[in-house]
N, C-alpha and C. Protein backbone atom coordinates (compact mmCIF):
# COMPACT_ATOMS: atom_id res chain seq x y z
N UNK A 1 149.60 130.15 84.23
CA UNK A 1 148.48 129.46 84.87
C UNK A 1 148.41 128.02 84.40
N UNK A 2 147.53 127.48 85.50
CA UNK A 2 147.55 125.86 84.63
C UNK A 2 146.41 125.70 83.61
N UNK A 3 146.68 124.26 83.40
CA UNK A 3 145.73 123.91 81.84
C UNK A 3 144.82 123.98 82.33
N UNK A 4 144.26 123.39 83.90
CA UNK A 4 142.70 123.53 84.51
C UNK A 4 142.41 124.95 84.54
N UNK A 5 142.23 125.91 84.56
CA UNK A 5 142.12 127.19 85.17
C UNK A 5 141.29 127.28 83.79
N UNK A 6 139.92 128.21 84.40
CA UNK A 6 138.93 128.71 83.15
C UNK A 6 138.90 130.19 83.13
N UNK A 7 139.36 130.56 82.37
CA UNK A 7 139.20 132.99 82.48
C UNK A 7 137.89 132.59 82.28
N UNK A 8 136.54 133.53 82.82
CA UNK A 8 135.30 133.80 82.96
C UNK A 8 135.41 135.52 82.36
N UNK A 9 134.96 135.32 82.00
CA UNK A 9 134.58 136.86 80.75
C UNK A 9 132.98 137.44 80.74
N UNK A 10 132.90 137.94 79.14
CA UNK A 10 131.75 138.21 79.07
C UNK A 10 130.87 137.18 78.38
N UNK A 11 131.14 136.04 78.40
CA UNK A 11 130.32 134.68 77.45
C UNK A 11 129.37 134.74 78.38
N UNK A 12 128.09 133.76 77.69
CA UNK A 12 126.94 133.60 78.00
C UNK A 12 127.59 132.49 79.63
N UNK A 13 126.43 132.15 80.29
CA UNK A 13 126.98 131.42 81.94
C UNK A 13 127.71 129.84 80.93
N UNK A 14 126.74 129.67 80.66
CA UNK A 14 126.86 128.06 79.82
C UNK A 14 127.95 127.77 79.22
N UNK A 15 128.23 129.20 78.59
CA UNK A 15 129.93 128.52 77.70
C UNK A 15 130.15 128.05 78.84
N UNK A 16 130.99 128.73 79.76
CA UNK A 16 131.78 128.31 80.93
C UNK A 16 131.62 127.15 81.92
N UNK A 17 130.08 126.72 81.81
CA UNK A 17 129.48 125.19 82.27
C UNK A 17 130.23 124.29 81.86
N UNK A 18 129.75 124.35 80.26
CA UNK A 18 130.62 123.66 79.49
C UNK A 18 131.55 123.36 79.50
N UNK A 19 132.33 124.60 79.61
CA UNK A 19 133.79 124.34 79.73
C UNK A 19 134.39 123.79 81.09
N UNK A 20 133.97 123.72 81.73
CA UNK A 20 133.79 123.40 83.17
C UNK A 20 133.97 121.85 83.16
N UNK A 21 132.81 121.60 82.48
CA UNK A 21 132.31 120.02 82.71
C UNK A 21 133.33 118.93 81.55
N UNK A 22 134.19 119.81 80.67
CA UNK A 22 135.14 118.84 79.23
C UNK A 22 135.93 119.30 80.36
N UNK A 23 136.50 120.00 81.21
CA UNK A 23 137.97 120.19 82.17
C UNK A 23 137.81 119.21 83.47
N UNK A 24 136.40 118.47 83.93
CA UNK A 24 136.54 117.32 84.85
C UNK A 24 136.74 116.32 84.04
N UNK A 25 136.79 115.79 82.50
CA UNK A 25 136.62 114.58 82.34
C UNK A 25 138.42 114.80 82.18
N UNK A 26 138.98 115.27 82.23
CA UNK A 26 141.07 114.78 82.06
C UNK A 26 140.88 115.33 83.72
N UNK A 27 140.53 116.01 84.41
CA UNK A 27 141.14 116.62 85.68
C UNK A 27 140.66 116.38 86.76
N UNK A 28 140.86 116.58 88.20
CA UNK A 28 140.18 116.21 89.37
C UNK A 28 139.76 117.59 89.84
N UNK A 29 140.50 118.63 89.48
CA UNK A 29 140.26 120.02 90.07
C UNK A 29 140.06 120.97 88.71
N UNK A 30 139.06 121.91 89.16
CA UNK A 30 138.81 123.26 88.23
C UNK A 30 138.92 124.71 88.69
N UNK A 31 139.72 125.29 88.03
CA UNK A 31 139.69 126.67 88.80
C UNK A 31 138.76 127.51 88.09
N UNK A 32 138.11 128.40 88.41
CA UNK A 32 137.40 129.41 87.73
C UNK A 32 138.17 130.57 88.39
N UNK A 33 138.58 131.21 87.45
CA UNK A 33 139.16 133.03 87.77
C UNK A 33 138.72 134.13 86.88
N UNK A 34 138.02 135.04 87.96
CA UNK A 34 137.25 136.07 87.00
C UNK A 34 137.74 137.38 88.00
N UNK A 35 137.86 138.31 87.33
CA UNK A 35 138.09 139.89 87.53
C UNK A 35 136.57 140.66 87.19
N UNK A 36 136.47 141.64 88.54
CA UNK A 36 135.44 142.75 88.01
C UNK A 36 134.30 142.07 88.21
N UNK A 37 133.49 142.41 86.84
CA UNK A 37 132.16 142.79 86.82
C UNK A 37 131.76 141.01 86.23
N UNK A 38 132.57 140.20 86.37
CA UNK A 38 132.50 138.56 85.72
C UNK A 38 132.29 137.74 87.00
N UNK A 39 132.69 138.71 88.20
CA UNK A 39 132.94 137.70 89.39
C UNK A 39 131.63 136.96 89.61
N UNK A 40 130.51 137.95 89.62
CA UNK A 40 129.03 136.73 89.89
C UNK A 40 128.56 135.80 88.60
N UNK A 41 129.59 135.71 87.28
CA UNK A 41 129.05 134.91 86.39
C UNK A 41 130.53 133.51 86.58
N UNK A 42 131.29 133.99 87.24
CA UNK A 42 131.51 132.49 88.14
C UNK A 42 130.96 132.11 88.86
N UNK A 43 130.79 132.79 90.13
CA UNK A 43 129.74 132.20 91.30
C UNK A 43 128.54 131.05 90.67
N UNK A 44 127.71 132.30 88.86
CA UNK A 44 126.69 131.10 88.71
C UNK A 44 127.08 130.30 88.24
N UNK A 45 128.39 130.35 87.70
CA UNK A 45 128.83 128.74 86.67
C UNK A 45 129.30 127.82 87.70
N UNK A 46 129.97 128.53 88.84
CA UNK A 46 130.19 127.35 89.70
C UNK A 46 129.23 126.73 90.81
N UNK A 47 127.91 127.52 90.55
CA UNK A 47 126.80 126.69 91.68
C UNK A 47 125.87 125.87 90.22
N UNK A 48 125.80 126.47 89.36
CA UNK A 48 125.11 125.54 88.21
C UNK A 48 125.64 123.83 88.11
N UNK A 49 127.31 124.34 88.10
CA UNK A 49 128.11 122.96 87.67
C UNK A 49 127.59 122.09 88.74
N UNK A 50 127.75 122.72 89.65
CA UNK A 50 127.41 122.14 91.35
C UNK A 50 126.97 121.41 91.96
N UNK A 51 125.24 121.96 90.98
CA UNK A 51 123.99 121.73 91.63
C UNK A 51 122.96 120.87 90.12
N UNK A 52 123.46 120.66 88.94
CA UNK A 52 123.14 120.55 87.70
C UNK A 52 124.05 119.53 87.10
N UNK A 53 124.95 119.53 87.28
CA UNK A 53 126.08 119.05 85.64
C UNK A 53 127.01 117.67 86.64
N UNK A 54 127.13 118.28 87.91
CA UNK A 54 128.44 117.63 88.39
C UNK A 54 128.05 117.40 89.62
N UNK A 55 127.40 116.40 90.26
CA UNK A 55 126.84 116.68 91.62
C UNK A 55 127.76 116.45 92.87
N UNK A 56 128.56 115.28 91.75
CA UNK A 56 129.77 114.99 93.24
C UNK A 56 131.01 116.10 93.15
N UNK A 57 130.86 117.36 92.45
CA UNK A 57 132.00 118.43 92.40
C UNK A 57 131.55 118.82 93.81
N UNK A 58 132.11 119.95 94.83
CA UNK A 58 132.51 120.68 95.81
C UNK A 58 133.15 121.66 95.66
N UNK A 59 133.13 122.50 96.36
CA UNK A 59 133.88 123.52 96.59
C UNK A 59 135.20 123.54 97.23
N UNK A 60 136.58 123.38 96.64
CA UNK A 60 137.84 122.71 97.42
C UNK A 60 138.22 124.37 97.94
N UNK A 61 138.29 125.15 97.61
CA UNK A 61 139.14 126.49 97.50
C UNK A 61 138.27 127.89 97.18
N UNK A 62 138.17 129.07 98.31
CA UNK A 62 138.38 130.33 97.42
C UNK A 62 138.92 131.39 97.65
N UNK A 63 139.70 132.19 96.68
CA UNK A 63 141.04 132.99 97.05
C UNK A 63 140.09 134.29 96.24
N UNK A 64 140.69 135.31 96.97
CA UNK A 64 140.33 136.49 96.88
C UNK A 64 140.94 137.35 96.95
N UNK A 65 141.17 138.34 95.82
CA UNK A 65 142.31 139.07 96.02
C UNK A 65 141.90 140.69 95.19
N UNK A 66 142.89 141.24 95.15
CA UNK A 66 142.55 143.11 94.42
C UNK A 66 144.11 142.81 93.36
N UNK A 67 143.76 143.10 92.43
CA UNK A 67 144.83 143.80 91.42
C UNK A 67 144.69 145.05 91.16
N UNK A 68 145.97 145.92 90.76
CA UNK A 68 146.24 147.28 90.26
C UNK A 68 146.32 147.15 88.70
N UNK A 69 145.47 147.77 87.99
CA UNK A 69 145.57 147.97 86.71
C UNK A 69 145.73 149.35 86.22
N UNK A 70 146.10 149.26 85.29
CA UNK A 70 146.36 150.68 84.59
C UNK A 70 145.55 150.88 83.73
N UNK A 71 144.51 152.09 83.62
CA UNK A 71 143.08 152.23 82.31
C UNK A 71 143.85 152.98 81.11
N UNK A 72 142.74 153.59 80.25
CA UNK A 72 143.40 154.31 79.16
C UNK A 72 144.04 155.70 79.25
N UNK A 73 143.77 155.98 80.78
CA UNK A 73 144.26 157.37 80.58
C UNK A 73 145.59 157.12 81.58
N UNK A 74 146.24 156.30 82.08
CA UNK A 74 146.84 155.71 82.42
C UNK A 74 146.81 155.99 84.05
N UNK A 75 145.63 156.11 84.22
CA UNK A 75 145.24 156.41 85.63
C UNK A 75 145.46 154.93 86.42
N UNK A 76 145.71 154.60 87.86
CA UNK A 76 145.49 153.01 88.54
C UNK A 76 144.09 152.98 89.35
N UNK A 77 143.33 151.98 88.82
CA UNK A 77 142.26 151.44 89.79
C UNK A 77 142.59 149.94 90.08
N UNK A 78 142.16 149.63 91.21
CA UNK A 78 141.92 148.02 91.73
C UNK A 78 140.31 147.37 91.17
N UNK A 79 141.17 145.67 91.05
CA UNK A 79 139.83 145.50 90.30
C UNK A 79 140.25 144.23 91.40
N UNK A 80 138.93 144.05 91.83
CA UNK A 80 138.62 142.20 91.97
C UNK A 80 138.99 141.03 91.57
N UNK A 81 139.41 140.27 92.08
CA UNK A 81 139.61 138.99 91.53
C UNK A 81 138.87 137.81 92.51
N UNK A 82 138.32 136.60 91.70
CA UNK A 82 137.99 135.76 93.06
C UNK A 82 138.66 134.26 91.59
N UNK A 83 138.96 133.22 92.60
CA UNK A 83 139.38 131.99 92.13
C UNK A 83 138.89 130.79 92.66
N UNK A 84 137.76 130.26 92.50
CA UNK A 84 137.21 129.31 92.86
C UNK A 84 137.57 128.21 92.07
N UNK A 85 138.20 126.94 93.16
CA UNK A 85 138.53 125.70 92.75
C UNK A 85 137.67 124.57 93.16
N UNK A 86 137.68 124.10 92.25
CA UNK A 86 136.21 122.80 92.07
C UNK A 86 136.66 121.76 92.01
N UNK A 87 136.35 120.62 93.11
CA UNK A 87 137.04 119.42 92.76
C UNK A 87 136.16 118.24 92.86
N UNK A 88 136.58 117.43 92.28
CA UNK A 88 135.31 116.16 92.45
C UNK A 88 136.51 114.56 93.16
């Protein structure tokens, strides 16, 4: 992946603001990529940055997709993915 691209996890929304807003001052574009149960704590980091932090950012991109993972019992479920790219 590239150096812009942010994994969205289980951190509070704000880490990821943050991190958001130190990845426009070297870059023109931000990706946010989250799997699962993280996908609406991109959505809020990327309408916060949006609407709060970064006013001239936009919405350039969003890709949506299913991955196959393997759990502990080595059963396969599909999980979510969404990739929202932010550009100013």
């Amino acid at each position: 992946m590239e150096e812009n691209t942010i994994f969205i996890g289980n951190k509070p929304v704000m880490n990821y603001v943050l991190a958001v807003v130190t990845q426009f001052n070297q870059y023109n574009t931000v990706t946010l990529r989250a799997r699962g149960k993280a996908i609406s704590r991109a959505v809020d980091t990327a309408e916060i940055v949006r609407n709060s932090f970064v006013q001239e950012a936009y919405v350039e991109d969003i890709q949506i997709s299913t991955e196959e993972v393997e759990n502990f019992n080595e059963e396969k479920t599909n999980v979510s993915i969404i990739e929202i790219k932010l550009g100013k």
